[in-house]
C-alpha atoms as a PDB file:
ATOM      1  CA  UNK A   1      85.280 -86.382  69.036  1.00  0.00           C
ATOM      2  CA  UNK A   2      81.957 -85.483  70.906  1.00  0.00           C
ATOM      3  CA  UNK A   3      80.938 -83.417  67.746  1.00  0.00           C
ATOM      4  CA  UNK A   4      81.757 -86.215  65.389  1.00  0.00           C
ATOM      5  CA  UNK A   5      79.258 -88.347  67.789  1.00  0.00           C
ATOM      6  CA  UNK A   6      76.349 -85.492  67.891  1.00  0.00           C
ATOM      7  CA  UNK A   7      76.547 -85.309  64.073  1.00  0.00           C
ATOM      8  CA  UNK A   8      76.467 -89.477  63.858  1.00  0.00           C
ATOM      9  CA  UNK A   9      73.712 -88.969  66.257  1.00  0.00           C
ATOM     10  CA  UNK A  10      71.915 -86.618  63.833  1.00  0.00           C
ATOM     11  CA  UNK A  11      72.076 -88.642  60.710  1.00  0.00           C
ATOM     12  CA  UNK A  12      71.062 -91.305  61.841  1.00  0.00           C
ATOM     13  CA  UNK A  13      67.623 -89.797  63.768  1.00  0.00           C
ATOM     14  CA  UNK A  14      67.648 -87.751  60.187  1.00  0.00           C
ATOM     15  CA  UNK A  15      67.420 -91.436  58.347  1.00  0.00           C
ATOM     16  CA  UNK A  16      65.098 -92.502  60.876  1.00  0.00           C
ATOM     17  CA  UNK A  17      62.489 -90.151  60.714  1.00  0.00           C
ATOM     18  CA  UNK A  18      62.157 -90.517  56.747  1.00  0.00           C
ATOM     19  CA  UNK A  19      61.852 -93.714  57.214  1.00  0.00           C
ATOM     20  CA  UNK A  20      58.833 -93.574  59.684  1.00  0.00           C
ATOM     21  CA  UNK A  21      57.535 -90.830  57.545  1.00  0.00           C
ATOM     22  CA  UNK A  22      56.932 -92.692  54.351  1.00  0.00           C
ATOM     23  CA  UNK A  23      54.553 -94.699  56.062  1.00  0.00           C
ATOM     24  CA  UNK A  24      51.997 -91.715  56.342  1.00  0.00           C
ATOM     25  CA  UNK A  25      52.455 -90.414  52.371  1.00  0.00           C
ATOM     26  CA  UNK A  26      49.225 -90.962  50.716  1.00  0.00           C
ATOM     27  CA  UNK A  27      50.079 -92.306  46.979  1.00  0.00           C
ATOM     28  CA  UNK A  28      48.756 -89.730  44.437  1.00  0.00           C
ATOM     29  CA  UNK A  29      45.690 -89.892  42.416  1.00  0.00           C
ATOM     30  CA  UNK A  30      46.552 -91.420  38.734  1.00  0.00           C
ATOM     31  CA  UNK A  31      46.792 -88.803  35.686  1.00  0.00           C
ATOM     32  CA  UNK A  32      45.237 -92.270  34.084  1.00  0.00           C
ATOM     33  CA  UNK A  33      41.515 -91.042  35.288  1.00  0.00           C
ATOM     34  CA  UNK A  34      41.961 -87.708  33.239  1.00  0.00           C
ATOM     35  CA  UNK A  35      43.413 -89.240  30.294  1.00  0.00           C
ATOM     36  CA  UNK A  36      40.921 -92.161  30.337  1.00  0.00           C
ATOM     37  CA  UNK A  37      38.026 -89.047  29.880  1.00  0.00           C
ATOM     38  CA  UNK A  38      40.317 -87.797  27.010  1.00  0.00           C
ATOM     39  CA  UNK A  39      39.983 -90.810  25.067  1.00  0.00           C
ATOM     40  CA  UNK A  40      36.449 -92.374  26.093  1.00  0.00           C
ATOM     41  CA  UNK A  41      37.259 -95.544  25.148  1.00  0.00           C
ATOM     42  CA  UNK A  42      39.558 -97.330  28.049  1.00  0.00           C
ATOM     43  CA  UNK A  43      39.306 -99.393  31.549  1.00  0.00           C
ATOM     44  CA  UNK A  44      41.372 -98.372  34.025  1.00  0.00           C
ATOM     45  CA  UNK A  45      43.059-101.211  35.974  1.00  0.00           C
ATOM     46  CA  UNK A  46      45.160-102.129  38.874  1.00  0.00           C
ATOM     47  CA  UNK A  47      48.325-104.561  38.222  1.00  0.00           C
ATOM     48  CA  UNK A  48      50.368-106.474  41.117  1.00  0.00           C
ATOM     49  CA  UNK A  49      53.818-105.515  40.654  1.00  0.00           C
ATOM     50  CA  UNK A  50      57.261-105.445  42.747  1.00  0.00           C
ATOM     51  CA  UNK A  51      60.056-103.244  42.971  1.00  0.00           C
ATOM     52  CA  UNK A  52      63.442-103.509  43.389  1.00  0.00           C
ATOM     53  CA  UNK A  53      65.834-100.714  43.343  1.00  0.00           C
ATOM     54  CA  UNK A  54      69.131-103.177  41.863  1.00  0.00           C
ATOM     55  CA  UNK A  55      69.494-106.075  39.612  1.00  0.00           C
ATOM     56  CA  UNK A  56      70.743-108.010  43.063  1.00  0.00           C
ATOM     57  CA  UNK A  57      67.378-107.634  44.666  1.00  0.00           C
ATOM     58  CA  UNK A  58      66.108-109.220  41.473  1.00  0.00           C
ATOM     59  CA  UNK A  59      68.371-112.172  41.464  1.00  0.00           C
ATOM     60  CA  UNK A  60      68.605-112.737  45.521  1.00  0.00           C
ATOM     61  CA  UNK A  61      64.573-112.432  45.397  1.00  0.00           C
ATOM     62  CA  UNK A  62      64.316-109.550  47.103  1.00  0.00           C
ATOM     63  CA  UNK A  63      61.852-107.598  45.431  1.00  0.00           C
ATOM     64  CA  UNK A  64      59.362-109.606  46.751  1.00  0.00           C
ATOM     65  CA  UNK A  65      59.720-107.812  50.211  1.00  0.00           C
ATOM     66  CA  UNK A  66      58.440-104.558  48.181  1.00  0.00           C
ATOM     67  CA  UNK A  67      55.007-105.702  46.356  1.00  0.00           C
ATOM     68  CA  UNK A  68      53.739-102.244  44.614  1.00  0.00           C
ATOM     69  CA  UNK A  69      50.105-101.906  42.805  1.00  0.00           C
ATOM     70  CA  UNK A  70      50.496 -99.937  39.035  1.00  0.00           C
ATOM     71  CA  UNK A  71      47.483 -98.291  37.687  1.00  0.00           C
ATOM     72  CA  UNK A  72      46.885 -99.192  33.927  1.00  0.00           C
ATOM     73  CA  UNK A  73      44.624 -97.837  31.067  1.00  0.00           C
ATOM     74  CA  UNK A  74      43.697-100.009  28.621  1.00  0.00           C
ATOM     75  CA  UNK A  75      42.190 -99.144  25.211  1.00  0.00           C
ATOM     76  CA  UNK A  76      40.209-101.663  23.239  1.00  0.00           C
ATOM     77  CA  UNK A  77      39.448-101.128  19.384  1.00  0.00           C
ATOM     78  CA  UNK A  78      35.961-101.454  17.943  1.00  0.00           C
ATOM     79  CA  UNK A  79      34.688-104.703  17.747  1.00  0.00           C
ATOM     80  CA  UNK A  80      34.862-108.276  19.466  1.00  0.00           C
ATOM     81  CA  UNK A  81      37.949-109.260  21.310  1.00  0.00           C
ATOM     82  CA  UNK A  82      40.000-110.961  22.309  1.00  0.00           C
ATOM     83  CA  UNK A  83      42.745-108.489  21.111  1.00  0.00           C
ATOM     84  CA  UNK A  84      46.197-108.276  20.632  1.00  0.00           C
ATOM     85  CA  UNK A  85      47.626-105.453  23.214  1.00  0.00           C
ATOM     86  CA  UNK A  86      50.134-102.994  23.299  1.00  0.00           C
ATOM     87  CA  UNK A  87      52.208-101.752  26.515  1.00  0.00           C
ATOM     88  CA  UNK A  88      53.407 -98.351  26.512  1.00  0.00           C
ATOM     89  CA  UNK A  89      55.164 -97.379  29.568  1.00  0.00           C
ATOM     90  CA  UNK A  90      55.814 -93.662  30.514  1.00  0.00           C
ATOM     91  CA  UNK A  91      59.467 -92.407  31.062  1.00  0.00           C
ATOM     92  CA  UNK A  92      60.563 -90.553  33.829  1.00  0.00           C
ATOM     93  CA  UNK A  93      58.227 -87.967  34.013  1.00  0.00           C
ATOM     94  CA  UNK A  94      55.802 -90.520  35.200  1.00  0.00           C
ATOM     95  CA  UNK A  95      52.211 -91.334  33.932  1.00  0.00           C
ATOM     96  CA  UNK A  96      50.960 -87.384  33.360  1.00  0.00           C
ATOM     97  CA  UNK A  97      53.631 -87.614  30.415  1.00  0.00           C
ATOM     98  CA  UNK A  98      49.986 -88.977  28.654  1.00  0.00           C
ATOM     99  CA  UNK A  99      48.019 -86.450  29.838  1.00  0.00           C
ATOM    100  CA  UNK A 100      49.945 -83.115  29.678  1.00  0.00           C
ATOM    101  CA  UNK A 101      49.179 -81.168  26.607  1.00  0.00           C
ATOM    102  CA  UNK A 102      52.868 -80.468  25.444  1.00  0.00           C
ATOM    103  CA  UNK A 103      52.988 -83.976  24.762  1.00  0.00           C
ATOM    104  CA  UNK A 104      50.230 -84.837  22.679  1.00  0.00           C
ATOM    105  CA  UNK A 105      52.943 -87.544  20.766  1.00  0.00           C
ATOM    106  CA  UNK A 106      52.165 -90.197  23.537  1.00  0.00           C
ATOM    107  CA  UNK A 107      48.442 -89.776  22.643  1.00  0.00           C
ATOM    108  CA  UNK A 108      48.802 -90.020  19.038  1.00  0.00           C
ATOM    109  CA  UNK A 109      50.251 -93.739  19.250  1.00  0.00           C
ATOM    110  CA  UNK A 110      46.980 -94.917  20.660  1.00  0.00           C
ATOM    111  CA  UNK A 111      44.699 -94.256  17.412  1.00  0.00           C
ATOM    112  CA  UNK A 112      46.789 -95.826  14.736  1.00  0.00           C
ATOM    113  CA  UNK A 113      47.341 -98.858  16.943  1.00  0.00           C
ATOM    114  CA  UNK A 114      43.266 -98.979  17.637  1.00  0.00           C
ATOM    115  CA  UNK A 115      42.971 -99.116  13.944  1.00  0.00           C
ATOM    116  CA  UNK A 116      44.825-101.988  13.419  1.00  0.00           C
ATOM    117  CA  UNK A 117      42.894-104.130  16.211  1.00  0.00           C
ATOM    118  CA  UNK A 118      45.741-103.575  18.904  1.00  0.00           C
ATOM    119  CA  UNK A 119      44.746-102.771  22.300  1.00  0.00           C
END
């Protein structure tokens, strides 16, 4: 019994201290700055967002409690806007998915859709 109470006792401080931890992480620096030099032509912007880790945090209203801010690159074709535009959201492998050079596919949507006036 006193063991099941010492290990209680340690997964909880365990929980704890992550918790208090994650207020000192720093938030990384965007792969958006290097892939805005790669393409020369785009404004990097910040966009008020939430997050939510269920659907029931969307529906009770919970993600409200967790506002986030997204970094953004925008693109703009030749010419005078206003534009159409075009989100493309990374995967998984988060925003450097744009960047890295193995997948030079993300990079390749951005010309053909410049061409045609699409931000």
């Amino acid at each position: 019994m006193f063991i099941k109470k010492i290990l209680i006792f340690l997964v909880c401080l365990l929980i704890s201290l992550q918790a208090l931890a994650s207020d000192k992480i720093k938030p990384k620096k965007t792969p958006l700055k290097k892939l805005s030099k790669q393409l020369g032509n785009g404004e990097l912007i910040k966009i008020n967002s939430y997050q939510t880790s269920n659907y029931k945090g969307i529906m009770e209203g919970w993600y409200k409690d967790s506002p986030i801010v997204v970094d953004a690159l925008i693109t703009y074709p030749k010419g005078k806007g206003p534009f159409p535009i075009l989100l493309i959201t990374h995967s998984s492998g988060g925003p450097g998915e744009f960047t890295e050079s193995w997948l030079k596919f993300m990079r390749d949507q951005q010309k053909p859709l410049l061409d045609m006036g699409i931000a």
